[in-house]
PDB file of N, CA and C in Angstrom:
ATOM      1  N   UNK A   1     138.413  47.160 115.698  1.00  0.00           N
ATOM      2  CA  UNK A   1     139.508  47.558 114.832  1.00  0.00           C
ATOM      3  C   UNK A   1     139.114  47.290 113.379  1.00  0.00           C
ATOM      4  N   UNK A   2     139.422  48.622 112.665  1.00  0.00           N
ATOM      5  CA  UNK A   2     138.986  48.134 111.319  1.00  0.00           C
ATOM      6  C   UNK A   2     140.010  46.994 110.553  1.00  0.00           C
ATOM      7  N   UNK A   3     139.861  46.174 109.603  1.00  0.00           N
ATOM      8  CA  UNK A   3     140.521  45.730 108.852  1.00  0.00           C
ATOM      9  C   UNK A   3     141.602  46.542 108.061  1.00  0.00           C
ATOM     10  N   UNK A   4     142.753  45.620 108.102  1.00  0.00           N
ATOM     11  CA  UNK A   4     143.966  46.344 107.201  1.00  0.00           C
ATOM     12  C   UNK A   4     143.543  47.073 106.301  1.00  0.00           C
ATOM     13  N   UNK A   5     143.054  46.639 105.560  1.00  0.00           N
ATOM     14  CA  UNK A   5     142.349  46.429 104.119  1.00  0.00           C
ATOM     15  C   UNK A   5     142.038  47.955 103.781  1.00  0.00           C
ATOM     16  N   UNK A   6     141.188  47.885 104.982  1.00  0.00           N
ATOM     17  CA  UNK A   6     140.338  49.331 104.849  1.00  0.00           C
ATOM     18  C   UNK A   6     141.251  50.532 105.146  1.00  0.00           C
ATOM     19  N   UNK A   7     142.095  49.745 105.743  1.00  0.00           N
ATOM     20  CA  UNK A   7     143.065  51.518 106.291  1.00  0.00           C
ATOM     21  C   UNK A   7     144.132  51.642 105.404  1.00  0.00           C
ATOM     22  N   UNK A   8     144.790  50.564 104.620  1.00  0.00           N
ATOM     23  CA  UNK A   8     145.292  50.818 103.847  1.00  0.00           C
ATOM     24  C   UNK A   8     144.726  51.709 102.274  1.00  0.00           C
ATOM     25  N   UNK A   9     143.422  51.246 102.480  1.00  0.00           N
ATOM     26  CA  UNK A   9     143.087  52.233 101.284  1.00  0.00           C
ATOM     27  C   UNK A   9     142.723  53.534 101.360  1.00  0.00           C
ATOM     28  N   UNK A  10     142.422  53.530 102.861  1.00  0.00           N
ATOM     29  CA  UNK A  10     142.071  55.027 102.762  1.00  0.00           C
ATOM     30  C   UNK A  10     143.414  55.923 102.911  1.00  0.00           C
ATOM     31  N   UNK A  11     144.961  55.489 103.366  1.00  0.00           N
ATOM     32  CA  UNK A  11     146.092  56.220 103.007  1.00  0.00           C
ATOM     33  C   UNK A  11     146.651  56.548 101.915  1.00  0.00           C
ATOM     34  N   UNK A  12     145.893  55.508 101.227  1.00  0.00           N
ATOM     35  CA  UNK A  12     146.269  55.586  99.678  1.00  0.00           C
ATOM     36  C   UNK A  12     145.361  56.523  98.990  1.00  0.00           C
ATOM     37  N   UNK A  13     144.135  56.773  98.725  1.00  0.00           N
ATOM     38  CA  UNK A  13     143.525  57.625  99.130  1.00  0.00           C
ATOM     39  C   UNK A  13     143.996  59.338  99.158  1.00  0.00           C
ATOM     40  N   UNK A  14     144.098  58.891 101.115  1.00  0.00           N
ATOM     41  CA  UNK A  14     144.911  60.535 101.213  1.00  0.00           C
ATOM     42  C   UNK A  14     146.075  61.109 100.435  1.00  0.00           C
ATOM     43  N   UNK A  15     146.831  59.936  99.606  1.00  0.00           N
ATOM     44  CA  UNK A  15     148.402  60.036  99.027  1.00  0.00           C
ATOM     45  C   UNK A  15     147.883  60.471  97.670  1.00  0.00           C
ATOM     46  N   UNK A  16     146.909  60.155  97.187  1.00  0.00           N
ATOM     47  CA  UNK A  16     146.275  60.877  96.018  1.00  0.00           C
ATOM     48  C   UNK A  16     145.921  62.027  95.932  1.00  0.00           C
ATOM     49  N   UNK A  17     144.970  62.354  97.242  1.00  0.00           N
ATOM     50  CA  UNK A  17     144.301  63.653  97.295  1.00  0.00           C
ATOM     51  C   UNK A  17     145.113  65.113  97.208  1.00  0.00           C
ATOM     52  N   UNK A  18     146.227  64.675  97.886  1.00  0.00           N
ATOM     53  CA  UNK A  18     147.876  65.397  98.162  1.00  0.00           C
ATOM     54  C   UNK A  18     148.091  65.080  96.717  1.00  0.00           C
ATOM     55  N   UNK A  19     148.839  64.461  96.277  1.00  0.00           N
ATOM     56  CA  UNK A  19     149.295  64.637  95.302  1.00  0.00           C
ATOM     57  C   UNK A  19     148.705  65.223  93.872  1.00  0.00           C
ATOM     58  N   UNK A  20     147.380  65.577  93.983  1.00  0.00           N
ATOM     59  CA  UNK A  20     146.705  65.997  92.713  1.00  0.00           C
ATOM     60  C   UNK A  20     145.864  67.394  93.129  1.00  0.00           C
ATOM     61  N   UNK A  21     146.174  68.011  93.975  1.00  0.00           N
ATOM     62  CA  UNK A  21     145.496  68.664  95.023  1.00  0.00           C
ATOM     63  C   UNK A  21     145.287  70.304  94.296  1.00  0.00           C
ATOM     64  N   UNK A  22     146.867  70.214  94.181  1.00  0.00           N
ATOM     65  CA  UNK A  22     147.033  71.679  92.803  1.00  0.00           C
ATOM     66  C   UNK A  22     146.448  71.751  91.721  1.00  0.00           C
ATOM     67  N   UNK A  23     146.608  70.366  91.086  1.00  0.00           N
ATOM     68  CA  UNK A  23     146.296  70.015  89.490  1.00  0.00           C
ATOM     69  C   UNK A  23     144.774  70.274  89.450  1.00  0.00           C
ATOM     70  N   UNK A  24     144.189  69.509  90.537  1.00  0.00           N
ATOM     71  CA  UNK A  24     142.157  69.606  90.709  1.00  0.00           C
ATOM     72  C   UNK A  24     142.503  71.211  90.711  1.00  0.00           C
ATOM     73  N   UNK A  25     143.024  71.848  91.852  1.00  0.00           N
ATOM     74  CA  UNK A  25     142.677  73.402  91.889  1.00  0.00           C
ATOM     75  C   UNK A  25     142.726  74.380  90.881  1.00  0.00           C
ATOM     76  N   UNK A  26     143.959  73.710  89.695  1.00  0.00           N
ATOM     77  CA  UNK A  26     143.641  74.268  88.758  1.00  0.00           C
ATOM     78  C   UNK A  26     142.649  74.201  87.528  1.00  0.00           C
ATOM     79  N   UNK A  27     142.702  72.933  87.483  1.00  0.00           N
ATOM     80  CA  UNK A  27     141.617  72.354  86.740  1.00  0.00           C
ATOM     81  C   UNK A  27     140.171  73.448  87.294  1.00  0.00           C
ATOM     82  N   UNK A  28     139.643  72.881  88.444  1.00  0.00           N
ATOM     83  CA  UNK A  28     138.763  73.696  88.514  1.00  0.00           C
ATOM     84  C   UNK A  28     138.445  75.516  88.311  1.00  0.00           C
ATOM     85  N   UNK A  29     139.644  76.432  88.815  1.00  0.00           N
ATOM     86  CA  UNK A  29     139.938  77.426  88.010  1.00  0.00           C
ATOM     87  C   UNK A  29     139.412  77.620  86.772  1.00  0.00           C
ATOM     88  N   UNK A  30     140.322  76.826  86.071  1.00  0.00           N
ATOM     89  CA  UNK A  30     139.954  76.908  84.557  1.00  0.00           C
ATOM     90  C   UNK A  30     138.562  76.804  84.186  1.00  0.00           C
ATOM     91  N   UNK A  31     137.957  75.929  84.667  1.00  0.00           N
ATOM     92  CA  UNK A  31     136.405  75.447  84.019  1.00  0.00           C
ATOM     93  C   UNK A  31     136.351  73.917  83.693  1.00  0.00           C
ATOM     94  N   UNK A  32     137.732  73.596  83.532  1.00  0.00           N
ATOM     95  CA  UNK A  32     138.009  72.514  82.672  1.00  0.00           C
ATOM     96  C   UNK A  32     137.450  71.023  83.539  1.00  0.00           C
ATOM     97  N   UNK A  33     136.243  70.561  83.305  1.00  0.00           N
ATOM     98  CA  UNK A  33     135.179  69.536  83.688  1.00  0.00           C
ATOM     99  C   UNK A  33     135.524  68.012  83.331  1.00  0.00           C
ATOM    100  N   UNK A  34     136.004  68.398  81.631  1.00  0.00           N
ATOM    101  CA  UNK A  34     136.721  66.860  81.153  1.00  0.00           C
ATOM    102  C   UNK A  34     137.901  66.832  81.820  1.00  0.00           C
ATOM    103  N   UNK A  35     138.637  67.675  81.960  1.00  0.00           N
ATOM    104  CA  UNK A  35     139.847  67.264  82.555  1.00  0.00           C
ATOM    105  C   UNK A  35     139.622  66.704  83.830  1.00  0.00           C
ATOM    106  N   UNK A  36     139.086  67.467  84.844  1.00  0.00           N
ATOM    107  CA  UNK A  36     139.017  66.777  85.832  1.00  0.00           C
ATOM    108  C   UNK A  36     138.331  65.243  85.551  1.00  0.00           C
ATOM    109  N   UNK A  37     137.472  65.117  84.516  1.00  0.00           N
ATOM    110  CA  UNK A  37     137.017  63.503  84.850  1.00  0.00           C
ATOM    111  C   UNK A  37     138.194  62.412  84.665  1.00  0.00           C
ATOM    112  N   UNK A  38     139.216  63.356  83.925  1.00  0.00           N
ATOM    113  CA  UNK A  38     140.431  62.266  83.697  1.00  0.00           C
ATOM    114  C   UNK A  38     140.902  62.018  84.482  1.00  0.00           C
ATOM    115  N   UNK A  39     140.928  63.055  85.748  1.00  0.00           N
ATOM    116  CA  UNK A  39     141.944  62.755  87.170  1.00  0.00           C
ATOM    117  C   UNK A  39     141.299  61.255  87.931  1.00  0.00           C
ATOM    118  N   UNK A  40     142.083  60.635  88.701  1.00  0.00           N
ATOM    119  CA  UNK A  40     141.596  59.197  89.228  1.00  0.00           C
ATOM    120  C   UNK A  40     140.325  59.473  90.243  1.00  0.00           C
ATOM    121  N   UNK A  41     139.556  58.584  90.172  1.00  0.00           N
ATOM    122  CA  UNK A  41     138.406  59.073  91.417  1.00  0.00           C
ATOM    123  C   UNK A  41     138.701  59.281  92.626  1.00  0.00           C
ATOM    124  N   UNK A  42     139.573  58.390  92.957  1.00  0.00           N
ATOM    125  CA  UNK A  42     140.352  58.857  94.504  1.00  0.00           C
ATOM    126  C   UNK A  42     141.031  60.009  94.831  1.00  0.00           C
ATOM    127  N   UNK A  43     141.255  60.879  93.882  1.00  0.00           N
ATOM    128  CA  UNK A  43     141.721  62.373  93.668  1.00  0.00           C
ATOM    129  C   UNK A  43     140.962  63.201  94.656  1.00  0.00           C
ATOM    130  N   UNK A  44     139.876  63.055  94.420  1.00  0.00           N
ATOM    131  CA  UNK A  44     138.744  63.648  94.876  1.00  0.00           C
ATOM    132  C   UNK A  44     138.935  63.282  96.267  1.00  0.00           C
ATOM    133  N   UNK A  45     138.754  64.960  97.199  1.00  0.00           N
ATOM    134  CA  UNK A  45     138.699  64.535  98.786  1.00  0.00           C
ATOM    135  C   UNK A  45     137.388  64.192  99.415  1.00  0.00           C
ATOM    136  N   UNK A  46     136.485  64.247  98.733  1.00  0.00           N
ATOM    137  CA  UNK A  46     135.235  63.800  98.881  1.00  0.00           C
ATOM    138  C   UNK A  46     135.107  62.750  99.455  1.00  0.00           C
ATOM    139  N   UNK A  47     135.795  61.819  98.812  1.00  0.00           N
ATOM    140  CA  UNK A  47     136.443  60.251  98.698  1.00  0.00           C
ATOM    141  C   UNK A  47     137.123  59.612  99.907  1.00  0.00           C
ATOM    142  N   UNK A  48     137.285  60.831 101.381  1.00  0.00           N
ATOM    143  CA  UNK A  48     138.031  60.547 102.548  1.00  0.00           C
ATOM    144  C   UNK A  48     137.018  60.193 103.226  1.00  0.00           C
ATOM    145  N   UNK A  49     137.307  59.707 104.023  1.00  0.00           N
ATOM    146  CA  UNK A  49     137.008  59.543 105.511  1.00  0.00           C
ATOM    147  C   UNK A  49     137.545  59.766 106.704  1.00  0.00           C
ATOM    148  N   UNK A  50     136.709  60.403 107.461  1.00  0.00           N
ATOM    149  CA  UNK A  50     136.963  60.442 108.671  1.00  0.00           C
ATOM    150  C   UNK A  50     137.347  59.151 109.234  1.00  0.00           C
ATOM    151  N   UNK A  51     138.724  58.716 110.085  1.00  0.00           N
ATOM    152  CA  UNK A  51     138.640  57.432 110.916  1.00  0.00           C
ATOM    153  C   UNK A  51     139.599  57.878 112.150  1.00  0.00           C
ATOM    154  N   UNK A  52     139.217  56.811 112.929  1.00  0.00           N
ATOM    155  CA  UNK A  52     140.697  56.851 113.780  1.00  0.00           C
ATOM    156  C   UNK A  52     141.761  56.374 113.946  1.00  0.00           C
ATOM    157  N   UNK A  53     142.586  57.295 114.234  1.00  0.00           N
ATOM    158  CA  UNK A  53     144.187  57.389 114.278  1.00  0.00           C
ATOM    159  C   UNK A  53     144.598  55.869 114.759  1.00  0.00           C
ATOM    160  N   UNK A  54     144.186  55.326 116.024  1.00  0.00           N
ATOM    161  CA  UNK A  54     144.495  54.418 116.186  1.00  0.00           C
ATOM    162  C   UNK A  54     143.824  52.737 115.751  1.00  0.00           C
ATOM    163  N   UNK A  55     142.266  52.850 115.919  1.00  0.00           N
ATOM    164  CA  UNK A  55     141.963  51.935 115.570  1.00  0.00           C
ATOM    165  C   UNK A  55     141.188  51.649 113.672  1.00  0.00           C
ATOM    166  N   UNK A  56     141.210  52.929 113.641  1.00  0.00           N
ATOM    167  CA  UNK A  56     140.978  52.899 111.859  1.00  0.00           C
ATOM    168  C   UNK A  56     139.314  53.038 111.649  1.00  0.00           C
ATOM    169  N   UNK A  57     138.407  52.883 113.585  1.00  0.00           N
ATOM    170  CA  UNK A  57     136.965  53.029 113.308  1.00  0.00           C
ATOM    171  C   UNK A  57     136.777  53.837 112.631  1.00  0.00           C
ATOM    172  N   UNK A  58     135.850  54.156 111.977  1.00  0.00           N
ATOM    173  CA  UNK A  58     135.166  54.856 110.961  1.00  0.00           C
ATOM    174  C   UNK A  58     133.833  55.556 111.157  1.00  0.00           C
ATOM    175  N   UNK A  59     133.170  54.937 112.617  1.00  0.00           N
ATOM    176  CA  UNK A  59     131.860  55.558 113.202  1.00  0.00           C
ATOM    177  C   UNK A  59     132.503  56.059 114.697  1.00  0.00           C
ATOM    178  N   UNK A  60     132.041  57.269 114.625  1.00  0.00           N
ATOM    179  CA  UNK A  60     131.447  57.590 116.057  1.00  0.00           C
ATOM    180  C   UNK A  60     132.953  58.435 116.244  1.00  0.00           C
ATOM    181  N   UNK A  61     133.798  59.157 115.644  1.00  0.00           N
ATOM    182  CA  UNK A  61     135.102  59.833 115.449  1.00  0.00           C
ATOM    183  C   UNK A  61     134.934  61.207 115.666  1.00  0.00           C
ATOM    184  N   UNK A  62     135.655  61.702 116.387  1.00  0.00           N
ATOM    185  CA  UNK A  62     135.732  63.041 117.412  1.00  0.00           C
ATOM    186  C   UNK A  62     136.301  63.652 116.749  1.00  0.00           C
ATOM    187  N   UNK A  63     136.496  65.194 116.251  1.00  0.00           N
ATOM    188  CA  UNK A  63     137.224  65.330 114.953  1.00  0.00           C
ATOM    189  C   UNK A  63     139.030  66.332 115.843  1.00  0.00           C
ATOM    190  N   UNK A  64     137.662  66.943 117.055  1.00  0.00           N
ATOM    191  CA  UNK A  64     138.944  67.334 117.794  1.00  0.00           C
ATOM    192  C   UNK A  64     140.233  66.631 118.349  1.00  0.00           C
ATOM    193  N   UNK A  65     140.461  65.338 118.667  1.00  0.00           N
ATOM    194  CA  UNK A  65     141.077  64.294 119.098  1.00  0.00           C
ATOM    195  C   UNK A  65     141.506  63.795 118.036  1.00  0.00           C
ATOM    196  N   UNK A  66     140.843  63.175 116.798  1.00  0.00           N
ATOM    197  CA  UNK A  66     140.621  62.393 115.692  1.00  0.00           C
ATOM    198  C   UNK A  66     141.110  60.889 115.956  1.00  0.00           C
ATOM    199  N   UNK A  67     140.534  60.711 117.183  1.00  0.00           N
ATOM    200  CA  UNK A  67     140.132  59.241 117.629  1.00  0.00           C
ATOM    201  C   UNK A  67     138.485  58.985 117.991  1.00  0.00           C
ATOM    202  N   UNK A  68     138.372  57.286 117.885  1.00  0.00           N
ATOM    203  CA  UNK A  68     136.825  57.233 118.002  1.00  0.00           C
ATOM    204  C   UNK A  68     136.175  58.025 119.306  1.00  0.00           C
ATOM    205  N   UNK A  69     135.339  57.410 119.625  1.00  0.00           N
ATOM    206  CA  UNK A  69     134.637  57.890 121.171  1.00  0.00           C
ATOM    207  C   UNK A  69     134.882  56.436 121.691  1.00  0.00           C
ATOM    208  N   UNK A  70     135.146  55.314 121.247  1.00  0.00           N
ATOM    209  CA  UNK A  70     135.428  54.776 122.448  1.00  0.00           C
ATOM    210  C   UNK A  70     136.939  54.192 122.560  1.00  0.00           C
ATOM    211  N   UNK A  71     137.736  54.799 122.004  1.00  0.00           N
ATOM    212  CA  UNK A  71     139.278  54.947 121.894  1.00  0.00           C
ATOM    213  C   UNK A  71     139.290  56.186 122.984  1.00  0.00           C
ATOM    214  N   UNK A  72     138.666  57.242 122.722  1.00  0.00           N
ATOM    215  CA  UNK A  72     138.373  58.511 123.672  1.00  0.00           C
ATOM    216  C   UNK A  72     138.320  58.083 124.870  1.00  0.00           C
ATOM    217  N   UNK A  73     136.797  57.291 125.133  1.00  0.00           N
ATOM    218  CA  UNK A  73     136.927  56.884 126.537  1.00  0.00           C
ATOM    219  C   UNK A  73     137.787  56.203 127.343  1.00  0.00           C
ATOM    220  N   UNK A  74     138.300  55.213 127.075  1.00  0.00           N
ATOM    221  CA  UNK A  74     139.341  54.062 126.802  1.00  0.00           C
ATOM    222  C   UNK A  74     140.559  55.353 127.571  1.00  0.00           C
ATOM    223  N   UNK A  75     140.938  56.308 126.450  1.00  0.00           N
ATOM    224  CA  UNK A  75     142.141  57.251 127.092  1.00  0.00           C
ATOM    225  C   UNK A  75     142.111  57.680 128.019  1.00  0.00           C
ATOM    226  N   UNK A  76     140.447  58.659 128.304  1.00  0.00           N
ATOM    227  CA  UNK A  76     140.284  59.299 129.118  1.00  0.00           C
ATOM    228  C   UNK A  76     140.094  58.816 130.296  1.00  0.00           C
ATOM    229  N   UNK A  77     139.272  57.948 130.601  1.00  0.00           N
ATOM    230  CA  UNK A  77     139.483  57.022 132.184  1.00  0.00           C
ATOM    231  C   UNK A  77     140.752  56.767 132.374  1.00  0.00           C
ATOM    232  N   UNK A  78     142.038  56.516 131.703  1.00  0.00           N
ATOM    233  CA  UNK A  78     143.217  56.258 132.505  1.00  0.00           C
ATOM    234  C   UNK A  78     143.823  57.149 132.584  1.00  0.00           C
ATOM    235  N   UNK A  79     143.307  58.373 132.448  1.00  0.00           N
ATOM    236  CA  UNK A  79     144.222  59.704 132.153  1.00  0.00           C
ATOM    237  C   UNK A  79     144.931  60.140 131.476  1.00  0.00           C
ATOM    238  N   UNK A  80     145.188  59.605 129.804  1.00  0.00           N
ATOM    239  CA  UNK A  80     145.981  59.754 128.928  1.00  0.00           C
ATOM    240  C   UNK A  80     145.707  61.021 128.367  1.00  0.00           C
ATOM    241  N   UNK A  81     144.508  61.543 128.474  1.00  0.00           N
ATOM    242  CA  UNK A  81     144.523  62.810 127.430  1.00  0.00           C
ATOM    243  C   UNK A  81     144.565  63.464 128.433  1.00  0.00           C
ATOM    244  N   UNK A  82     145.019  64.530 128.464  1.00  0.00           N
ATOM    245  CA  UNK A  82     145.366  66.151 129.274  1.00  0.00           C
ATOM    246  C   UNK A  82     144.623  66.947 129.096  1.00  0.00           C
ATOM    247  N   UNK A  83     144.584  67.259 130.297  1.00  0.00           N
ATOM    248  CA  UNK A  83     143.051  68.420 130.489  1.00  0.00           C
ATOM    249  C   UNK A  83     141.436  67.557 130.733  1.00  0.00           C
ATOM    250  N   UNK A  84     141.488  65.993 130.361  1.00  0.00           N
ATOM    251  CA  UNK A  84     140.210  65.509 130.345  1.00  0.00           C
ATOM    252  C   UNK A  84     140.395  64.275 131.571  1.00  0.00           C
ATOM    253  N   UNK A  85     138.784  64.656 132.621  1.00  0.00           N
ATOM    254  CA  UNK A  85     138.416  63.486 133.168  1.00  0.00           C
ATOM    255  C   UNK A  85     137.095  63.545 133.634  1.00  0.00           C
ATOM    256  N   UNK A  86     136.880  62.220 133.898  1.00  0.00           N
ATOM    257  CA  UNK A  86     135.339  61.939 133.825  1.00  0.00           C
ATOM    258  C   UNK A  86     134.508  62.604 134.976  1.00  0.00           C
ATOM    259  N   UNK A  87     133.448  63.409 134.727  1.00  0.00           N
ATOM    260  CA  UNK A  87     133.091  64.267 135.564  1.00  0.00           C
ATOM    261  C   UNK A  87     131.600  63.060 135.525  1.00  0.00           C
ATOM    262  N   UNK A  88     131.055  63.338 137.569  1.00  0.00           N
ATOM    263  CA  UNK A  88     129.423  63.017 137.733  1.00  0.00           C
ATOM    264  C   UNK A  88     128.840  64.752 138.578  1.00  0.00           C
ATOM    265  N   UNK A  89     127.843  64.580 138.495  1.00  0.00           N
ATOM    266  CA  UNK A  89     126.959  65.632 139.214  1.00  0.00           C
ATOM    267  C   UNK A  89     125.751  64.684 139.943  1.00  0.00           C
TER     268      UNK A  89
END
């Protein structure tokens, strides 16, 4: 599990990216380069990360699910996700 820490910043983060989302789009439109350097760095979606929903990992994240792979597995052996179970040959 990631630390609070970390997941709290990356919502904060996403609450930026949203909220300045138009302003960058126009900015960029325009041409306007200084302006954008004025916008906060966290503006920038560049600046996201991929994590998961539940445990906040940050490696190894499934984008279809948007939980880790071993939050994935974890589901999928008890049958929580639909449509998925563990196949052998």
């Amino acid at each position: 599990m990631a630390r609070k820490s970390v997941q709290a910043r990356q919502v904060k983060r996403e609450k930026l990216v949203a909220k300045f989302a138009e302003r960058r789009a126009q900015l960029k439109a325009e041409g306007d380069y200084e302006g954008l350097d004025k916008l906060p760095k966290n503006a920038s979606p560049v600046r996201l990360k991929n994590r998961c929903g539940i445990t906040g990992r940050g490696k190894g994240y499934i984008r279809f699910f948007g939980i880790s792979r071993v939050k994935f597995r974890e589901l999928a052996s008890d049958g929580k996700i639909p449509g998925i179970k563990k196949s052998s040959w």
